[in-house]
C-alpha atoms as a PDB file:
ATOM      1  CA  UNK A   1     -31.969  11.347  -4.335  1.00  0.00           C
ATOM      2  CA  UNK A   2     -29.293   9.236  -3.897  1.00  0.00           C
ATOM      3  CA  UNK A   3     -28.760   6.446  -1.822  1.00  0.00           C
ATOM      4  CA  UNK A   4     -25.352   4.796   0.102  1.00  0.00           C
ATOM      5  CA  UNK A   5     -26.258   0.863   0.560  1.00  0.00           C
ATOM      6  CA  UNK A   6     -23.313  -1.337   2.764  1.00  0.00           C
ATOM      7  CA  UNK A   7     -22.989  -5.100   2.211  1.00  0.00           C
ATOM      8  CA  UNK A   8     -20.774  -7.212   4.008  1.00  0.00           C
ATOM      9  CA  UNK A   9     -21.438  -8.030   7.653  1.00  0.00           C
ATOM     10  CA  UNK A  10     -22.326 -10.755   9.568  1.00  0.00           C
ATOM     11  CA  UNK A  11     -21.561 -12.964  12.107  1.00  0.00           C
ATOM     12  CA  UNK A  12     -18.018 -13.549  12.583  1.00  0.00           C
ATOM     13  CA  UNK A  13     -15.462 -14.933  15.221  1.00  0.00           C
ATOM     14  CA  UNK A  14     -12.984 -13.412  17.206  1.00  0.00           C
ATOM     15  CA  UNK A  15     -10.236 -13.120  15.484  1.00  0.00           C
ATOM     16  CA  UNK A  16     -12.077 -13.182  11.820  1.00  0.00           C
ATOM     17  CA  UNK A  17     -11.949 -10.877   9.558  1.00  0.00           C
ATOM     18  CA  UNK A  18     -14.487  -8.773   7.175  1.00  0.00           C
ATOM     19  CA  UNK A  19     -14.988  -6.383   4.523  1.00  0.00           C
ATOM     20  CA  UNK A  20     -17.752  -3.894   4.977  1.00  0.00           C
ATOM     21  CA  UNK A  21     -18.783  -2.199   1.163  1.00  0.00           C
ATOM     22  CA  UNK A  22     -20.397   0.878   0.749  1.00  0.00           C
ATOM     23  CA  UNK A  23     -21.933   2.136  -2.842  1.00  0.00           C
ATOM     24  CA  UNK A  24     -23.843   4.794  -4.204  1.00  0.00           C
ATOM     25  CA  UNK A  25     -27.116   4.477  -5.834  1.00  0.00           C
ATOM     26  CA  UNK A  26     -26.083   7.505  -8.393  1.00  0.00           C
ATOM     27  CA  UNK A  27     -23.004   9.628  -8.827  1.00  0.00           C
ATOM     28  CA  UNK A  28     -22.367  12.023  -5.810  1.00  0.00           C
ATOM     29  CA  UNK A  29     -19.410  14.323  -7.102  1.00  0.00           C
ATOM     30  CA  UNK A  30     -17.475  16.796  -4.729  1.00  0.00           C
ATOM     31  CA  UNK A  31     -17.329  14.448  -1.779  1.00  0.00           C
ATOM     32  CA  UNK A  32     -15.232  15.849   0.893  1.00  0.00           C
ATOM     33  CA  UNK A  33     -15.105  12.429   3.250  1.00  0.00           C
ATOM     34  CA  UNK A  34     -16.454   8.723   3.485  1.00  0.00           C
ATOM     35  CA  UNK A  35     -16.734   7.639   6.759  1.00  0.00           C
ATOM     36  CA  UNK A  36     -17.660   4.461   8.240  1.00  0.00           C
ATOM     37  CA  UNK A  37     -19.585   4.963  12.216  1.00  0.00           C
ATOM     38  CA  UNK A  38     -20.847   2.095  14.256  1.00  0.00           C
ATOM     39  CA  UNK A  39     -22.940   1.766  17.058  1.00  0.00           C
ATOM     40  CA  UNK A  40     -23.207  -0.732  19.731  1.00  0.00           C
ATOM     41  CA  UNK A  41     -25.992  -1.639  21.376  1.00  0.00           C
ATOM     42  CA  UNK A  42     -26.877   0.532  24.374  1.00  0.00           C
ATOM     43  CA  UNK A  43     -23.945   3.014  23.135  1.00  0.00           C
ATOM     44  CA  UNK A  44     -24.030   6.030  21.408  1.00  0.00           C
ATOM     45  CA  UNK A  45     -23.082   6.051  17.574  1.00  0.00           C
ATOM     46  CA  UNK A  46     -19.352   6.685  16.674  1.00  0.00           C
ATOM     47  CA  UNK A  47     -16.414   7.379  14.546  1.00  0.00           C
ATOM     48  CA  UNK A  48     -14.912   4.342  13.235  1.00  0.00           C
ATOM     49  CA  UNK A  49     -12.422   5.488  10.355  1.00  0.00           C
ATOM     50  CA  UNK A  50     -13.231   8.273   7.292  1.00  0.00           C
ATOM     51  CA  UNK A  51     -11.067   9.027   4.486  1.00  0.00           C
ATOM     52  CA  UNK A  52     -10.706  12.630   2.731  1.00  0.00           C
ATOM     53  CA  UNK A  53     -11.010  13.637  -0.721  1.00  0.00           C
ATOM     54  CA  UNK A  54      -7.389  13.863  -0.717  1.00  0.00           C
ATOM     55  CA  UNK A  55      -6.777  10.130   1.141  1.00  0.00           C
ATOM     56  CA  UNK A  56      -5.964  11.316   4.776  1.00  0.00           C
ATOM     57  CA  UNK A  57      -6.828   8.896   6.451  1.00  0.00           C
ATOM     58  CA  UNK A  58      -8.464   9.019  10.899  1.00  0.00           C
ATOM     59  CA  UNK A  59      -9.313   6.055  13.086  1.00  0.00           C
ATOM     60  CA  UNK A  60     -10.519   5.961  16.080  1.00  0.00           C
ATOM     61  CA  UNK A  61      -8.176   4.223  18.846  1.00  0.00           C
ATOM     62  CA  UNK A  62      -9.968   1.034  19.617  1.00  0.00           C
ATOM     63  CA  UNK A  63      -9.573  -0.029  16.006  1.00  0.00           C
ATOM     64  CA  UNK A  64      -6.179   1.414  14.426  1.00  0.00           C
ATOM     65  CA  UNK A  65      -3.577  -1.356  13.201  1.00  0.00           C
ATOM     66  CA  UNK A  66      -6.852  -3.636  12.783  1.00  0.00           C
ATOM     67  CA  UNK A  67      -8.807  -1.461  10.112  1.00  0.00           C
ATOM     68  CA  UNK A  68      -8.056  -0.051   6.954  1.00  0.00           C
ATOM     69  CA  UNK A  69     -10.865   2.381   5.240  1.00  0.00           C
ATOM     70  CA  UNK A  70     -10.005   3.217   1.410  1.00  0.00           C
ATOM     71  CA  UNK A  71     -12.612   5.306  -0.914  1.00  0.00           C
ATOM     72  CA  UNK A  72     -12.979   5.979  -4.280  1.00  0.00           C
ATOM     73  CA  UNK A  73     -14.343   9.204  -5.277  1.00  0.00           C
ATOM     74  CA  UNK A  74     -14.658   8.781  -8.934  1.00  0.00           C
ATOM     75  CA  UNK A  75     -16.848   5.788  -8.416  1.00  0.00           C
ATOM     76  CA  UNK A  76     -18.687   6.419  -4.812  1.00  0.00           C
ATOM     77  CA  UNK A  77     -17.658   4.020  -2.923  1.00  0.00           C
ATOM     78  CA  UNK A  78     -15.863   3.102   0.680  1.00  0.00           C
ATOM     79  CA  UNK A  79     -14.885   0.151   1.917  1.00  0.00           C
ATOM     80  CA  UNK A  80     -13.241  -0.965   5.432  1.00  0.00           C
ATOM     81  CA  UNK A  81     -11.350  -3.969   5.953  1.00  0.00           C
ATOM     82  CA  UNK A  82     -11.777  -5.193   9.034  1.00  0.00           C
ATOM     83  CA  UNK A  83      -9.025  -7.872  11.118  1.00  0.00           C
ATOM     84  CA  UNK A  84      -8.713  -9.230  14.104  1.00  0.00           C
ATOM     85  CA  UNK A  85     -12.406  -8.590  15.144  1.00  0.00           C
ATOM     86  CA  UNK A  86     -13.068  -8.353  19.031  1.00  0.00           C
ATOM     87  CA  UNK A  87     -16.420  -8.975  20.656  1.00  0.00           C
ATOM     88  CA  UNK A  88     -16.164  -5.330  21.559  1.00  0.00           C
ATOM     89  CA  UNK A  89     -16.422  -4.455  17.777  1.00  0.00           C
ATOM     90  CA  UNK A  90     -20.188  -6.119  17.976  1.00  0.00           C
ATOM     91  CA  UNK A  91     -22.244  -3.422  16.472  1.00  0.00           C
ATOM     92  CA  UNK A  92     -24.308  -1.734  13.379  1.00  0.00           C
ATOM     93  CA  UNK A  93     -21.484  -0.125  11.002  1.00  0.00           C
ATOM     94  CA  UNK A  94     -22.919   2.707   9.297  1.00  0.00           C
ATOM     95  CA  UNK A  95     -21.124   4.677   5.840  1.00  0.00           C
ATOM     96  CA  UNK A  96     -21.560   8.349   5.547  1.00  0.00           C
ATOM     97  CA  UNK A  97     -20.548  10.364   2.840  1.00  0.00           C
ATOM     98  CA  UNK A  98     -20.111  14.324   3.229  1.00  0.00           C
ATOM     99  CA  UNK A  99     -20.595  15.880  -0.038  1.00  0.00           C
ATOM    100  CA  UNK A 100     -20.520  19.959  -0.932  1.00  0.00           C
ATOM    101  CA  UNK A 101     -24.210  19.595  -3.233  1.00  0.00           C
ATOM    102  CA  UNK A 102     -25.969  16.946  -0.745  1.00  0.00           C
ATOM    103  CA  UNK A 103     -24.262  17.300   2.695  1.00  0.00           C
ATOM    104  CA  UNK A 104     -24.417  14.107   4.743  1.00  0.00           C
ATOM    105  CA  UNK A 105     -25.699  11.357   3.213  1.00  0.00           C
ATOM    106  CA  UNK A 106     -26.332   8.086   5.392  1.00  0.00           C
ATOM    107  CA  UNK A 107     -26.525   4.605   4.977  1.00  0.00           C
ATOM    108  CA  UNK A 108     -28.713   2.335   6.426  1.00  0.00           C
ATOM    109  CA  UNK A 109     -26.499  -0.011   8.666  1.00  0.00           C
ATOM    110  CA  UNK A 110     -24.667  -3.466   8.792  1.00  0.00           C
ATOM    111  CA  UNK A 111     -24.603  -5.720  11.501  1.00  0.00           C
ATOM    112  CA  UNK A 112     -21.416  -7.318  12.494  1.00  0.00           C
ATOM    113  CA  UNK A 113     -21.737  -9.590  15.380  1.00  0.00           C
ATOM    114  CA  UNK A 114     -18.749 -10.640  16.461  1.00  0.00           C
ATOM    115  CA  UNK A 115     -19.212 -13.938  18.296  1.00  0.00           C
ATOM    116  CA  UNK A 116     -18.107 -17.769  19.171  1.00  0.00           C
END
């Protein structure tokens, strides 16, 4: 079975920036899109950015200009770059991979507080 792990968050200012990682346990093949969601506390989870096999690329309004999600099929991994953090972005970012053999597979969360 294999696993998606994120590294990355943690407490940051307004205004800071962050990378969130994302990487496989094992090879995945035949993804179709790597996704990262978040969820706020109190709120229910949502889009953030994915990327397609092919590198289109969907974010969800609150974040475009700030974030930038890039994937790498051949090696299983997605990252987001994150800028210009608002206290709004406080939440648990979560990667999701949709693959043709394993469907969605989930990771298990990052927090990013975004605080002063």
């Amino acid at each position: 079975q294999v696993h998606l792990v994120e590294s990355g968050g943690g407490l940051v200012q307004p205004g800071g920036s962050l990378r969130l990682s994302c990487i496989a346990s094992g090879s995945i093949r035949n993804t179709n899109t790597m996704a990262w969601y978040r969820q706020a506390p109190g709120k229910q989870r949502e889009l953030v950015a994915e990327v397609t096999r092919g590198g289109a690329t969907t974010y969800a309004a609150s974040v475009t200009g700030r974030f930038t999600i890039s994937g790498n099929n051949a090696k299983d991994t997605v990252y987001m770059q994150m800028r210009s953090l608002k206290l709004e972005d406080t939440a648990v970012y979560y990667c999701k991979v949709n693959a043709v053999w394993y469907g969605d597979i989930w990771g298990q969360g990052t927090q990013v507080p975004v605080s002063s």
